[in-house]
Protein backbone atom coordinates (compact mmCIF):
# COMPACT_ATOMS: atom_id res chain seq x y z
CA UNK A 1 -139.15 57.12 55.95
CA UNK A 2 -136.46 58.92 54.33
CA UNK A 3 -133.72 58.05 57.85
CA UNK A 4 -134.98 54.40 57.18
CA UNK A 5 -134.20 53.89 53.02
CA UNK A 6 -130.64 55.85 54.11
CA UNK A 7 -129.69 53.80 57.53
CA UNK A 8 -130.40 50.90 54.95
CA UNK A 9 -128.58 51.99 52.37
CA UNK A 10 -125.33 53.02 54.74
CA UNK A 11 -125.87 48.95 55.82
CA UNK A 12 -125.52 47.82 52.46
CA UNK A 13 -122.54 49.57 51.42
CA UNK A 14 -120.91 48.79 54.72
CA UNK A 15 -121.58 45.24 53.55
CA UNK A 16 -120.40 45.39 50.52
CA UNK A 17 -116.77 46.81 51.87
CA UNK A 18 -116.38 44.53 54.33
CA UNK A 19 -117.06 41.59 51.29
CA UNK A 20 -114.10 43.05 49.33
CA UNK A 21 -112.05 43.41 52.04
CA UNK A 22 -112.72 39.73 52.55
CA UNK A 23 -111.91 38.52 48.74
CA UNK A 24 -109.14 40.79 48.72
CA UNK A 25 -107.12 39.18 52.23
CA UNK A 26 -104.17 37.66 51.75
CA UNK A 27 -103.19 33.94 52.53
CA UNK A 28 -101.26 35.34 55.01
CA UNK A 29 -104.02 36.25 57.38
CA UNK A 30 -105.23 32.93 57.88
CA UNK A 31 -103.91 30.47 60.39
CA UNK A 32 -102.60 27.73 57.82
CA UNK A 33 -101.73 27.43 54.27
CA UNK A 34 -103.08 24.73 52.24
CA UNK A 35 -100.50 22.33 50.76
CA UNK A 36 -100.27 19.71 47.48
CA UNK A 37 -99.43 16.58 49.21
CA UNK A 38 -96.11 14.92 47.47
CA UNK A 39 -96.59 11.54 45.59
CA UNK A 40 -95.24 8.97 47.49
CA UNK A 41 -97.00 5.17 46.49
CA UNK A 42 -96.90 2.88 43.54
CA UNK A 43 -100.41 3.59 43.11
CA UNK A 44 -100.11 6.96 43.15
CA UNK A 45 -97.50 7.53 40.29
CA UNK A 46 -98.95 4.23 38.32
CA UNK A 47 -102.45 6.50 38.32
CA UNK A 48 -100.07 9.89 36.72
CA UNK A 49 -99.34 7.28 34.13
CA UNK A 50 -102.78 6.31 33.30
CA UNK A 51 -103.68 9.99 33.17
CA UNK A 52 -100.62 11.18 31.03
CA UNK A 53 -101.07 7.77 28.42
CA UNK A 54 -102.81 10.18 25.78
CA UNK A 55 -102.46 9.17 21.94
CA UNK A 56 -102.47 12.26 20.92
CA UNK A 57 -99.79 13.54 23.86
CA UNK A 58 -96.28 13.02 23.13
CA UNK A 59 -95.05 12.10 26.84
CA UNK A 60 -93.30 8.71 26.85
CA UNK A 61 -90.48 10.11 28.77
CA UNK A 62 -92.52 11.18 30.85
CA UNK A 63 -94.32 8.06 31.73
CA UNK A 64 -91.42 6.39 31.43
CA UNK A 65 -90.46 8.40 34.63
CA UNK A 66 -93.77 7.76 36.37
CA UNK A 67 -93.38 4.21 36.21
CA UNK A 68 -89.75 4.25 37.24
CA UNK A 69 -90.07 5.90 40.26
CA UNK A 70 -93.40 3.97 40.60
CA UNK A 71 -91.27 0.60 40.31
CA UNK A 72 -88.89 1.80 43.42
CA UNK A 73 -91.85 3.33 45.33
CA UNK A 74 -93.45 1.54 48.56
CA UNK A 75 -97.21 0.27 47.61
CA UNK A 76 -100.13 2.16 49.48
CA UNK A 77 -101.92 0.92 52.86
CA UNK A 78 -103.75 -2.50 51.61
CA UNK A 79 -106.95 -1.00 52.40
CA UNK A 80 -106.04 1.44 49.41
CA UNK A 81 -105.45 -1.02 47.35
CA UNK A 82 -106.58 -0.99 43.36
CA UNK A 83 -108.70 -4.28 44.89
CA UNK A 84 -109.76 -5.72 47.66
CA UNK A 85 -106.99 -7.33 49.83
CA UNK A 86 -107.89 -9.81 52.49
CA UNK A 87 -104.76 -11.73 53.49
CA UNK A 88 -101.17 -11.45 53.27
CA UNK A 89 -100.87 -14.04 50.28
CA UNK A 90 -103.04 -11.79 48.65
CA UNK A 91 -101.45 -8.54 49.02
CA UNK A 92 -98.34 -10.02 47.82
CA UNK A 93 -99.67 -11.24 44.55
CA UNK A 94 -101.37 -8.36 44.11
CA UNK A 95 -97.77 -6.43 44.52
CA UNK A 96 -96.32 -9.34 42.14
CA UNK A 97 -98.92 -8.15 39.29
CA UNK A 98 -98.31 -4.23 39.64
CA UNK A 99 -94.83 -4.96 39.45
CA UNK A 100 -94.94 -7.44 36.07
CA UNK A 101 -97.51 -4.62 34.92
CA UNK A 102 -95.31 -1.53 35.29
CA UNK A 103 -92.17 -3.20 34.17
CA UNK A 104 -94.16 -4.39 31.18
CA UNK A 105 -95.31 -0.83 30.32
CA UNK A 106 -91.56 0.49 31.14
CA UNK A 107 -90.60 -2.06 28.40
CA UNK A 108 -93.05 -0.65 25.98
CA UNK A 109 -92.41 3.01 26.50
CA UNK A 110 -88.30 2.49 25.36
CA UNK A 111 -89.81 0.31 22.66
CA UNK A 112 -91.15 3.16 21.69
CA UNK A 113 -88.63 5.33 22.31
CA UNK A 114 -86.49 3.13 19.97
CA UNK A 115 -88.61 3.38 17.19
CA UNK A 116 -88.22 7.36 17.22
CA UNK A 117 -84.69 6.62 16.24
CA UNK A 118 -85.19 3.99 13.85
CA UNK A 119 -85.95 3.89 10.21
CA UNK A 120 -87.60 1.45 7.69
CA UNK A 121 -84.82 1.72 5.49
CA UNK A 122 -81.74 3.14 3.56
CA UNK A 123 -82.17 4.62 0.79
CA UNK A 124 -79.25 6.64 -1.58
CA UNK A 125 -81.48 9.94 -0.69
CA UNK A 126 -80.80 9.42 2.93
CA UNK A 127 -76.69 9.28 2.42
CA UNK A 128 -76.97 13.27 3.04
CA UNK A 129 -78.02 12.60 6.48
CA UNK A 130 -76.23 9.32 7.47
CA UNK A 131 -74.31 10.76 10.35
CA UNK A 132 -77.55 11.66 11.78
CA UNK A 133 -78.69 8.66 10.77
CA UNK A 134 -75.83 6.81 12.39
CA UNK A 135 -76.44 8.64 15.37
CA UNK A 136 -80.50 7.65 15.61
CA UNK A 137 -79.11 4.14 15.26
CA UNK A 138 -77.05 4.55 18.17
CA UNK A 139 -80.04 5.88 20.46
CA UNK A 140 -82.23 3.77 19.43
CA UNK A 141 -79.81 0.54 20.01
CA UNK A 142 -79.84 1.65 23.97
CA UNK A 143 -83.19 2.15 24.02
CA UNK A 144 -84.14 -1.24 22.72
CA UNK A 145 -81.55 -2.72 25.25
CA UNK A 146 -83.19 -1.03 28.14
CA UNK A 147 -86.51 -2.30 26.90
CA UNK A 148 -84.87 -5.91 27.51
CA UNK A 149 -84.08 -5.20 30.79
CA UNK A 150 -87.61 -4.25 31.82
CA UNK A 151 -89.16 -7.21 29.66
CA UNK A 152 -87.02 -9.60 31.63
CA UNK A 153 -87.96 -8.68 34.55
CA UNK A 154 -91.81 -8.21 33.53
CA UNK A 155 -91.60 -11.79 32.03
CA UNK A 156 -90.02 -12.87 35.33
CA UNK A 157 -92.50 -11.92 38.04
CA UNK A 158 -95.12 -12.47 35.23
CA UNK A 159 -94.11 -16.39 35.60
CA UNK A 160 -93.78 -15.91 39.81
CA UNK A 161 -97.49 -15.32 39.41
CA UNK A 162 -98.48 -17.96 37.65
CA UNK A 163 -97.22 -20.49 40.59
CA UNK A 164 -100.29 -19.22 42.86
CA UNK A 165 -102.81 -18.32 40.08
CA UNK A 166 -105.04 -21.17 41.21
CA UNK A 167 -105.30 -20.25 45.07
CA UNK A 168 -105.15 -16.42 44.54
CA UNK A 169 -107.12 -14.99 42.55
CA UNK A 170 -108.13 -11.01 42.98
CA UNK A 171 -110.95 -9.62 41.85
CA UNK A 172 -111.83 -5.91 40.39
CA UNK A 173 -111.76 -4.72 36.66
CA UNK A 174 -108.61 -3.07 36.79
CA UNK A 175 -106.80 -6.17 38.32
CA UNK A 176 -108.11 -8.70 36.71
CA UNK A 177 -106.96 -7.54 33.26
CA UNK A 178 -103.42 -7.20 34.77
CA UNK A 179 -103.65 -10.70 35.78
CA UNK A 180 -104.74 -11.79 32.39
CA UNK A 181 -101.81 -9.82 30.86
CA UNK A 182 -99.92 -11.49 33.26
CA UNK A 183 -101.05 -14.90 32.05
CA UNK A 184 -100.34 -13.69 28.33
CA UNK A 185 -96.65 -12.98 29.13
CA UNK A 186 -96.05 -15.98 30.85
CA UNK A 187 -97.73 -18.05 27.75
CA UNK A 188 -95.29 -16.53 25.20
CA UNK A 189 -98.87 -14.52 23.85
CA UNK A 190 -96.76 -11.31 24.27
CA UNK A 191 -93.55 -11.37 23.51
CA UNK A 192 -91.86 -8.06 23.27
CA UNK A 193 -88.10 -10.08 23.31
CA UNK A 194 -88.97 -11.45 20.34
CA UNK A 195 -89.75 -8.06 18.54
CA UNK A 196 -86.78 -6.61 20.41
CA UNK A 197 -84.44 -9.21 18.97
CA UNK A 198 -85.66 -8.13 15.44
CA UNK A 199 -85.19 -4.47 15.53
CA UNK A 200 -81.76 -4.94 16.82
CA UNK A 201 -80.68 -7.62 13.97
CA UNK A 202 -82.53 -5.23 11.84
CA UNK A 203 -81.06 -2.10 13.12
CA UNK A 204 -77.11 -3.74 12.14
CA UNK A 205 -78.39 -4.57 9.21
CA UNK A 206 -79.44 -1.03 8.02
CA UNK A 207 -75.85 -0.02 9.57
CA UNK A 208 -74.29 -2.31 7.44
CA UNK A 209 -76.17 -1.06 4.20
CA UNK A 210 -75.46 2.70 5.52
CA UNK A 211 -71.92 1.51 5.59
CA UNK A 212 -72.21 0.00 2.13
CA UNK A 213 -73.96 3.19 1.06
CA UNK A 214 -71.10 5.90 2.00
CA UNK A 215 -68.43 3.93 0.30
CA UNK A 216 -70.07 3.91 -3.18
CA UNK A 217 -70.29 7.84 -4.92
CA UNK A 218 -73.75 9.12 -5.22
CA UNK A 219 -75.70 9.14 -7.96
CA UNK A 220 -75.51 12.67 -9.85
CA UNK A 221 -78.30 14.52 -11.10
């Protein structure tokens, strides 16, 4: 009785080393090592923005970057698709909407930016700080520009998808609201140029009163 607790015993810790010996190998040891694949499709970087679009997270360079590369990226297999694709017309307005959608959201993200650098107004408390101020002017004048460029060209494919909006039409959740934003920046409902156009007149005319500002003493206390 006693040989047969002890043989069992011996088995068990003989099980137990081998275990550790187990947790404790090294990648080395095994005959491949597993990899991250690299991002390589529209799809792919468009879904890092979705992820990264937190209120509360302060990444719009980031997504800004996302998109980018997502905007010069080739667009996964058709079968991949965000919808269902069935012929060729279709998988080329579906590219059509990604693109007006990115663009769009590449347009809002150095709106954005823009603001950072912007201020309501001038006030004679602020003349302390107006070559910072000056500066923030300056960075946020190229952001708004770049936001143009984007708009444009969301604006642009926007109305390219309107010509076949009443043969095509793709179906899915996350599509479908693309194509109604789609339909909303081709009507003039969004109009980021317009509110572009007014934070750049409004943006020389804060200069102007910063200008004003620096040439007249301040008050004294």
């Amino acid at each position: 009785m006693k040989s047969t607790t002890f043989g069992r015993l011996t088995a068990l810790f003989l099980l137990v080393v081998l275990a550790s010996a187990g947790l404790m190998a090294d990648s080395d040891d095994f005959g491949f090592k597993p990899m991250r694949r690299k991002l390589r499709y529209v799809e792919e970087f468009y879904g890092l923005f979705a992820q990264n679009h937190m209120p509360a997270t302060d990444s719009t360079e980031q997504n800004i970057w996302f998109l980018q590369v997502a905007l010069n990226s080739p667009f996964v297999h058709p079968v991949q698709a965000l919808c269902v694709i069935r012929t060729e017309e279709e998988h080329a307005q579906y590219k059509r909407l990604l693109r007006s959608r990115i663009a769009f959201l590449i347009a809002q993200g150095f709106m954005q930016l823009g603001y950072r650098y912007d201020k309501e107004d001038i006030y004679w408390f602020n003349l302390e700080f107006a070559d910072e101020l000056a500066k923030g002017f300056r960075i946020a004048e190229h952001y708004y520009k770049e936001a143009i460029a984007y708009w444009d060209e969301a604006r642009r494919v926007a109305s390219e998808i309107q010509r076949y909006r009443r043969t095509i039409r793709l179906s899915g959740g996350v599509i479908e609201a693309i194509q109604d934003e789609a339909r909303r920046i081709h009507e003039g409902d969004i109009n980021y140029r317009k509110i572009i156009d007014f934070r750049l007149k409004d943006l020389e005319k804060k200069r102007e009163k910063l200008e004003r500002a620096g040439r007249t003493p301040a008050p004294g206390p």
